[in-house]
PDB file of N, CA and C in Angstrom:
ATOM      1  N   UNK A   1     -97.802  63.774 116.274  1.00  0.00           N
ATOM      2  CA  UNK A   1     -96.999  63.335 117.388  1.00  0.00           C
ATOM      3  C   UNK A   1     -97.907  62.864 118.506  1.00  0.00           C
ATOM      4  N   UNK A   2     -97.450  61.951 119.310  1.00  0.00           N
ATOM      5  CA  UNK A   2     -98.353  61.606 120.467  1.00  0.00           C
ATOM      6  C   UNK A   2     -98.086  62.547 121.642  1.00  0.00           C
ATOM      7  N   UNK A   3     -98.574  62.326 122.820  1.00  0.00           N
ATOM      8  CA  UNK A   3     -99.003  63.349 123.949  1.00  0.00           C
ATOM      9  C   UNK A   3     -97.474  62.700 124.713  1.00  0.00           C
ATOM     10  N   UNK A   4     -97.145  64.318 125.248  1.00  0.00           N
ATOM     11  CA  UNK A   4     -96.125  64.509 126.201  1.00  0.00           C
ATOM     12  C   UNK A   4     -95.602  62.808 127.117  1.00  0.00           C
ATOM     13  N   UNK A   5     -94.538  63.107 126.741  1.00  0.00           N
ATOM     14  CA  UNK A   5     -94.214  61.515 127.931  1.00  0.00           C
ATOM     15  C   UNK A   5     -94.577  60.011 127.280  1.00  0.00           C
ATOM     16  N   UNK A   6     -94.513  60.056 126.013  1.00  0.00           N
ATOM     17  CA  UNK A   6     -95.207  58.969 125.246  1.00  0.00           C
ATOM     18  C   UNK A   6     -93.893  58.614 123.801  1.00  0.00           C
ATOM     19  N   UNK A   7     -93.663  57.205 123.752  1.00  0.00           N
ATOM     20  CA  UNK A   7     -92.850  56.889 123.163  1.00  0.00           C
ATOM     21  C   UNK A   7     -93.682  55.897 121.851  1.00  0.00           C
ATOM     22  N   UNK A   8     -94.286  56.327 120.663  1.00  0.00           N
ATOM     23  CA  UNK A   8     -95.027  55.748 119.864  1.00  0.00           C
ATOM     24  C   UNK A   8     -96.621  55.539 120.190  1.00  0.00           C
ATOM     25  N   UNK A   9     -96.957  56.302 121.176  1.00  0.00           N
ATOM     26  CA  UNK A   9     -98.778  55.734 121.655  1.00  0.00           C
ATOM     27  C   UNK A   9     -98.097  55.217 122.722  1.00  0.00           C
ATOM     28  N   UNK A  10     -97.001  54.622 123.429  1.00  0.00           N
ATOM     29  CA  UNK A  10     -96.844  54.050 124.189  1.00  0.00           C
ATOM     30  C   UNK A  10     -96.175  54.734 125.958  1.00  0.00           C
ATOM     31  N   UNK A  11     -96.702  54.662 127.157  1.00  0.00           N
ATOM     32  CA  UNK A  11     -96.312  55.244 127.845  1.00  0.00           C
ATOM     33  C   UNK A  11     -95.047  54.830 128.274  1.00  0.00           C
ATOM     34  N   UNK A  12     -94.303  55.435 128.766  1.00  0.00           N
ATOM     35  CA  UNK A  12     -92.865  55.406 129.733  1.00  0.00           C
ATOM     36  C   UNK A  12     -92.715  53.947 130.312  1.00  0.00           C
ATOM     37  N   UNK A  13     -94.429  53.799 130.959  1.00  0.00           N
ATOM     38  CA  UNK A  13     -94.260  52.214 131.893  1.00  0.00           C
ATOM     39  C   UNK A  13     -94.297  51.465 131.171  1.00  0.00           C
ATOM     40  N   UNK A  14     -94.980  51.598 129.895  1.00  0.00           N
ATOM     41  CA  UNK A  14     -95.420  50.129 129.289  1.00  0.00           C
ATOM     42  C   UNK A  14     -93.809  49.828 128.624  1.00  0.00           C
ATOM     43  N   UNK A  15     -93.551  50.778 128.444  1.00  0.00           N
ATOM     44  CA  UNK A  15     -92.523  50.872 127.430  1.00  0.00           C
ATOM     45  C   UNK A  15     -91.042  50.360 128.532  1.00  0.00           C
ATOM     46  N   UNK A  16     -91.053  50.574 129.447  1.00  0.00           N
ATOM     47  CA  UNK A  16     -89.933  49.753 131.099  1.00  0.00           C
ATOM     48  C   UNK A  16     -90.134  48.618 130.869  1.00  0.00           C
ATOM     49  N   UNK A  17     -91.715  47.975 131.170  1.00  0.00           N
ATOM     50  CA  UNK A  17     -92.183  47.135 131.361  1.00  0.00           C
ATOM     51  C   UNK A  17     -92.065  45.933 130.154  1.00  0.00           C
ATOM     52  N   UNK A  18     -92.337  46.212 129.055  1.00  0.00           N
ATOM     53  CA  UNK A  18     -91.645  45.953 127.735  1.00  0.00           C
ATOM     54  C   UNK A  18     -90.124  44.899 128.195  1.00  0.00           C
ATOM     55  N   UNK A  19     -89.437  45.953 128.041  1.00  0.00           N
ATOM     56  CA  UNK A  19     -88.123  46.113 127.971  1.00  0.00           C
ATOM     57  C   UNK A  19     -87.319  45.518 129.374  1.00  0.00           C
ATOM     58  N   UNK A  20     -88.319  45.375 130.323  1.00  0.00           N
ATOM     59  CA  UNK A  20     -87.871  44.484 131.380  1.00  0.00           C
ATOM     60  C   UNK A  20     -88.105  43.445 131.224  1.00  0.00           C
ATOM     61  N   UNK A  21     -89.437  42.897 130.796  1.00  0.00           N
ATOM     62  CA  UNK A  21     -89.634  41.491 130.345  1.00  0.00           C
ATOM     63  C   UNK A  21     -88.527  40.835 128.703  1.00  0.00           C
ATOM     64  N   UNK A  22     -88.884  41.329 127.672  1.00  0.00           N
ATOM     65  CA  UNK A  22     -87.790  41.125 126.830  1.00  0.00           C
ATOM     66  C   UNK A  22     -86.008  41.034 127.184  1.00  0.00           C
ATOM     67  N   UNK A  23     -85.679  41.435 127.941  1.00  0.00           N
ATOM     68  CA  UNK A  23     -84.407  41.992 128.492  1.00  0.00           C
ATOM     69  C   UNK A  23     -83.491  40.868 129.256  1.00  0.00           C
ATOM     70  N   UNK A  24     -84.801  40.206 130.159  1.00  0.00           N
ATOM     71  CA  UNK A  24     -84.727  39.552 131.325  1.00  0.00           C
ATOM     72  C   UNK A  24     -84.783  38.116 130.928  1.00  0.00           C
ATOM     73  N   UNK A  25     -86.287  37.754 129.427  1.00  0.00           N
ATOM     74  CA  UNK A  25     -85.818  36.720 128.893  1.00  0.00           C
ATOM     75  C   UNK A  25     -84.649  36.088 128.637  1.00  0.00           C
ATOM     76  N   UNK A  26     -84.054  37.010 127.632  1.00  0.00           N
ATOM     77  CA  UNK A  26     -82.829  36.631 126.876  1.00  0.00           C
ATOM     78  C   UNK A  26     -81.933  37.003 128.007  1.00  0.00           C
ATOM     79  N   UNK A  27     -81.510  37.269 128.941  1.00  0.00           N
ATOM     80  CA  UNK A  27     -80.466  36.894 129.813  1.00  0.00           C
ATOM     81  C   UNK A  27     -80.657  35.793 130.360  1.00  0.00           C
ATOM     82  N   UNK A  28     -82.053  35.384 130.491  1.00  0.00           N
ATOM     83  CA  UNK A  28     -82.050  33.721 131.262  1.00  0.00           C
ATOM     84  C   UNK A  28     -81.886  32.794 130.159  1.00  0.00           C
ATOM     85  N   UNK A  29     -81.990  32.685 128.694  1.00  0.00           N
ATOM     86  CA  UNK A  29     -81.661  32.224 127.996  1.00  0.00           C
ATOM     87  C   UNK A  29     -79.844  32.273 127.661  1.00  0.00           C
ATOM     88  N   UNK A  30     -79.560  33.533 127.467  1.00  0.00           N
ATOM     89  CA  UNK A  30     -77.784  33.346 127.781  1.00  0.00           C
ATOM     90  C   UNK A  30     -77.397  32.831 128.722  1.00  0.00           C
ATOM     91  N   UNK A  31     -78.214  32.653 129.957  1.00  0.00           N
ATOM     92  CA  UNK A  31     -77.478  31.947 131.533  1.00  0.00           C
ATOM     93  C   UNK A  31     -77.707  30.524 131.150  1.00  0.00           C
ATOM     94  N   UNK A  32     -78.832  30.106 130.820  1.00  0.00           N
ATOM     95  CA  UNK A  32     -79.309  29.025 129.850  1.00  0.00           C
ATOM     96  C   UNK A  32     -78.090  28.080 129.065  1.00  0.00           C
ATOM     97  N   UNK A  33     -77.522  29.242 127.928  1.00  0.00           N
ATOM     98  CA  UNK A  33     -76.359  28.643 127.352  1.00  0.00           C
ATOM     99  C   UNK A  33     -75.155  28.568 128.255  1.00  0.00           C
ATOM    100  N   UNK A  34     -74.784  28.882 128.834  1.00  0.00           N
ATOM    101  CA  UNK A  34     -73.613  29.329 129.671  1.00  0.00           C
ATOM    102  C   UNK A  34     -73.326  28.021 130.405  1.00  0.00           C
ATOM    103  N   UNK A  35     -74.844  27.702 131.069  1.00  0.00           N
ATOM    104  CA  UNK A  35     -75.197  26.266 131.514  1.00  0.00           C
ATOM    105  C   UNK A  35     -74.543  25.265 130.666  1.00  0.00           C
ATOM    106  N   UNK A  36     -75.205  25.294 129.880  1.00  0.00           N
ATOM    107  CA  UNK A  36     -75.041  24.376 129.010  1.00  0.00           C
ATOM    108  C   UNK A  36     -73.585  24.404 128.491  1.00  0.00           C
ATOM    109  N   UNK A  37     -72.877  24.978 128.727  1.00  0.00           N
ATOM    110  CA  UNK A  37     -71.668  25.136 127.599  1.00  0.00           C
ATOM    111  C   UNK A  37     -70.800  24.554 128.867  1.00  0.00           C
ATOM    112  N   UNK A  38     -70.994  25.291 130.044  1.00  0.00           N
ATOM    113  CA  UNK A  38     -69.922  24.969 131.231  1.00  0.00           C
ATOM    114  C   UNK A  38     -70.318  22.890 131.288  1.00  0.00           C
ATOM    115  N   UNK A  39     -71.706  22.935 131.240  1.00  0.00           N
ATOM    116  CA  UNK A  39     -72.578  21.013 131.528  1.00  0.00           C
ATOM    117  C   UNK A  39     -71.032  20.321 130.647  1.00  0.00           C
ATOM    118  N   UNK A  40     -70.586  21.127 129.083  1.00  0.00           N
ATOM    119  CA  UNK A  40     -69.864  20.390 127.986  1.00  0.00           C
ATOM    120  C   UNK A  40     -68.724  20.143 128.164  1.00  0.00           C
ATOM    121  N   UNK A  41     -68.080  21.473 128.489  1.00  0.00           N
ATOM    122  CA  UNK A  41     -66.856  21.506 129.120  1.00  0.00           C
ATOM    123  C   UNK A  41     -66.195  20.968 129.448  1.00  0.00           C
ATOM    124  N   UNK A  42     -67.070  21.042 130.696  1.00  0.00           N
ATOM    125  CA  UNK A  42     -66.398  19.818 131.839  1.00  0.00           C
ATOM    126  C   UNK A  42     -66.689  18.059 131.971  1.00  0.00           C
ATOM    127  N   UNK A  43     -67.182  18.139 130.572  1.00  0.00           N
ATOM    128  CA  UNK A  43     -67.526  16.501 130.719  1.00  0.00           C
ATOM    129  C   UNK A  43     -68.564  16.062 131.937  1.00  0.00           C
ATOM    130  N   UNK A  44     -69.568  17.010 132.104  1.00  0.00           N
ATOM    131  CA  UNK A  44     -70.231  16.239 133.392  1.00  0.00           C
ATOM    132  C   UNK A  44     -71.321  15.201 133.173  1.00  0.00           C
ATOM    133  N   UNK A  45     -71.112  14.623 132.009  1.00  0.00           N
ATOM    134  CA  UNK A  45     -72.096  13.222 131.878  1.00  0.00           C
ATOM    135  C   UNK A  45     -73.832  13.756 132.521  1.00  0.00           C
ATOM    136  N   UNK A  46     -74.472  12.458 132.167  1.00  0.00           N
ATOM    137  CA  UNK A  46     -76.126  13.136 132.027  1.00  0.00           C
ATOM    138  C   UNK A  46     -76.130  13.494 133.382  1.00  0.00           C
ATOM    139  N   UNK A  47     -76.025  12.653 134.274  1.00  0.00           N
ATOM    140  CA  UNK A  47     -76.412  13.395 135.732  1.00  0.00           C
ATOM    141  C   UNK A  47     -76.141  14.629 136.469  1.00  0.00           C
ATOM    142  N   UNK A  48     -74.591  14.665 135.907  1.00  0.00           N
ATOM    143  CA  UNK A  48     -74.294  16.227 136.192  1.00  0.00           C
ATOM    144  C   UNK A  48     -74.512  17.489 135.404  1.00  0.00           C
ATOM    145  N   UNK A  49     -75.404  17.119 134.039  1.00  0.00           N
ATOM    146  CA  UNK A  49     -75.399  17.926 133.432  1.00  0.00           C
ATOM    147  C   UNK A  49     -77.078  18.823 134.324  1.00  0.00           C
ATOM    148  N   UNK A  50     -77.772  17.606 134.415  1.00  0.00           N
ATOM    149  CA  UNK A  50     -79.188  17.739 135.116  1.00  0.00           C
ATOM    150  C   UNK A  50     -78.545  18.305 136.489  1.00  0.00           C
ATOM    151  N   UNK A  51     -77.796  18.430 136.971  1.00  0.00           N
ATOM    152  CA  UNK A  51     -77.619  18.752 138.342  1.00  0.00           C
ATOM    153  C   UNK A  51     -77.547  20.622 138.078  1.00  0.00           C
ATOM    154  N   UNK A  52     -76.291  20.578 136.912  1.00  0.00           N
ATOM    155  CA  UNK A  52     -76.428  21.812 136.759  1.00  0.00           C
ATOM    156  C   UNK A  52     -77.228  22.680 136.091  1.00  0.00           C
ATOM    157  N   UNK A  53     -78.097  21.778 135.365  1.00  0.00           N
ATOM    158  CA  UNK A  53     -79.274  22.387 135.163  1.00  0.00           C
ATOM    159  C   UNK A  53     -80.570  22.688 136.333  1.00  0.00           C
ATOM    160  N   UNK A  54     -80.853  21.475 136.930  1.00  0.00           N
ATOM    161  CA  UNK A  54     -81.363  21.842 138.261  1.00  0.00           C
ATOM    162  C   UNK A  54     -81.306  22.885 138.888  1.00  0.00           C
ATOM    163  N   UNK A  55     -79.736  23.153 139.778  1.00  0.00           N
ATOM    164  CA  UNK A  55     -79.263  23.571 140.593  1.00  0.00           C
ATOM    165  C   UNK A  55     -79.356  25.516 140.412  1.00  0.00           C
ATOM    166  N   UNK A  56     -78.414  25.418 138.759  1.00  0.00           N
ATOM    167  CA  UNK A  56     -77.962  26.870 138.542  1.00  0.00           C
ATOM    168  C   UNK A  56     -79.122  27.507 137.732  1.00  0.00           C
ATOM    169  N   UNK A  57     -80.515  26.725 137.091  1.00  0.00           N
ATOM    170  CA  UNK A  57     -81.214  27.163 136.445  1.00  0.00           C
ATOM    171  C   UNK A  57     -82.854  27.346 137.353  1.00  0.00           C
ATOM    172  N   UNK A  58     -82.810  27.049 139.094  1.00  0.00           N
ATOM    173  CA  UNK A  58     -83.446  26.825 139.573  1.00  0.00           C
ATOM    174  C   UNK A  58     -83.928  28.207 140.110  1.00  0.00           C
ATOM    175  N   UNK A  59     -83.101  29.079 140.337  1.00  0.00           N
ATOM    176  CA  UNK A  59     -83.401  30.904 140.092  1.00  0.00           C
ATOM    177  C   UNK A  59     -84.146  31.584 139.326  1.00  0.00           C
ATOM    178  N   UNK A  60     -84.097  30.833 137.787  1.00  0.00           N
ATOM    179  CA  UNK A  60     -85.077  31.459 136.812  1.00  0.00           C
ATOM    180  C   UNK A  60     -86.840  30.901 136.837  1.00  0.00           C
ATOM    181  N   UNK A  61     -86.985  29.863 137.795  1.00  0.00           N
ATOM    182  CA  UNK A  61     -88.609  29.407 137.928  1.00  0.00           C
ATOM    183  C   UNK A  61     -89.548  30.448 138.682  1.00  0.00           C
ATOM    184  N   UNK A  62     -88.465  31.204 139.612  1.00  0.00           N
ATOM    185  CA  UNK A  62     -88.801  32.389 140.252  1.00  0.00           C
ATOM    186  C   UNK A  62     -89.682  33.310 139.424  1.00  0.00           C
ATOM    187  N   UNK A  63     -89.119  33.854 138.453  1.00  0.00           N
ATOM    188  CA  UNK A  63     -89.123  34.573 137.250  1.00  0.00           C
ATOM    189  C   UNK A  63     -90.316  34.246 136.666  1.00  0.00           C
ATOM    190  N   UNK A  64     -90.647  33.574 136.014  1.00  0.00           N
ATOM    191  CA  UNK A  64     -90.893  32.856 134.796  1.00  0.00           C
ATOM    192  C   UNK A  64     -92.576  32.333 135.883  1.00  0.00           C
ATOM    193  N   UNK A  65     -92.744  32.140 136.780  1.00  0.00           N
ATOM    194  CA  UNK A  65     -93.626  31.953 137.583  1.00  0.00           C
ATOM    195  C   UNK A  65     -94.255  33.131 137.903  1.00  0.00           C
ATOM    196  N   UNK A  66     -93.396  33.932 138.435  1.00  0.00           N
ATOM    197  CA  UNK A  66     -94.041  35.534 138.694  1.00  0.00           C
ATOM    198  C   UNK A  66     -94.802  35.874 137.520  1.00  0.00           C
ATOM    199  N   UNK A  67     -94.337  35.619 135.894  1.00  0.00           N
ATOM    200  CA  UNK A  67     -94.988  36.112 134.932  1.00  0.00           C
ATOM    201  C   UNK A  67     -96.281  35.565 134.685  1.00  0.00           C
ATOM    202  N   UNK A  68     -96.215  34.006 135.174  1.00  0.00           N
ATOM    203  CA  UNK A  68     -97.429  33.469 134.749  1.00  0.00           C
ATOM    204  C   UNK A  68     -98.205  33.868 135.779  1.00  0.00           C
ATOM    205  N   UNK A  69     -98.508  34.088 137.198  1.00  0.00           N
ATOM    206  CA  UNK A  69     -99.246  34.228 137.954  1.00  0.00           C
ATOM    207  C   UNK A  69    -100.015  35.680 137.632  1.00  0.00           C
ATOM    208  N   UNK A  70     -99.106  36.128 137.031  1.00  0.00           N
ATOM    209  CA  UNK A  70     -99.133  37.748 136.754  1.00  0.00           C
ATOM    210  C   UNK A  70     -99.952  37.839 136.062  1.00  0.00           C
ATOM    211  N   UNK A  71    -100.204  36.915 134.876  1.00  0.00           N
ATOM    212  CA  UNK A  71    -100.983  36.590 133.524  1.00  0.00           C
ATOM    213  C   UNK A  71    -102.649  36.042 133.995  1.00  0.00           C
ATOM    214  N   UNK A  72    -101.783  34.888 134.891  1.00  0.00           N
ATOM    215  CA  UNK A  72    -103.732  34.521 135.108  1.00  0.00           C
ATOM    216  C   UNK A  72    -104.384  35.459 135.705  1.00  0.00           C
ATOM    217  N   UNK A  73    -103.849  35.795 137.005  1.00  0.00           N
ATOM    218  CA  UNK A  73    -104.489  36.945 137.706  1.00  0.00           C
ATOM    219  C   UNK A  73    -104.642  38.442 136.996  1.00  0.00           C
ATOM    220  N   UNK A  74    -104.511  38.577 135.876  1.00  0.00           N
ATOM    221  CA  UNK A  74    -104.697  39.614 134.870  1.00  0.00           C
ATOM    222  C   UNK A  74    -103.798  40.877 135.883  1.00  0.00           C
ATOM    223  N   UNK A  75    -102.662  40.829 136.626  1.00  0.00           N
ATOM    224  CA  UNK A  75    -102.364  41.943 137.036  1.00  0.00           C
ATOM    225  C   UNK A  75    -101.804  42.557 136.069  1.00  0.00           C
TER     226      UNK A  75
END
């Protein structure tokens, strides 16, 4: 067995940390489709489809930026 507080060799954080990144993907990927399904829907032709891609997918660069900065800067 591994040491107290340990889930496979793996600690508590890594194991959050994990599971926050995996978690967080695939919800921006379902918001992703959601996009996309509402873009169909409603018939919003190319410009409005880019608008709502723009507009409603412009929250997740936040994200997705934090990770990479996170990466170069080895935090």
């Amino acid at each position: 067995m591994g040491a107290p507080g340990t889930l496979f060799g793996y600690t508590e954080g890594q194991v959050a940390d994990f599971g926050l990144s995996v978690g967080i993907a695939a919800f921006i990927l379902y918001m992703l489709f959601i996009i996309g399904n509402l873009a169909y829907r409603s018939r919003a032709g190319r410009l409005g489809t880019f608008a709502l891609f723009f507009v409603l997918a412009f929250g997740m660069v936040g994200f997705v930026g934090k990770v990479v900065i996170q990466h170069l800067w080895g935090i």
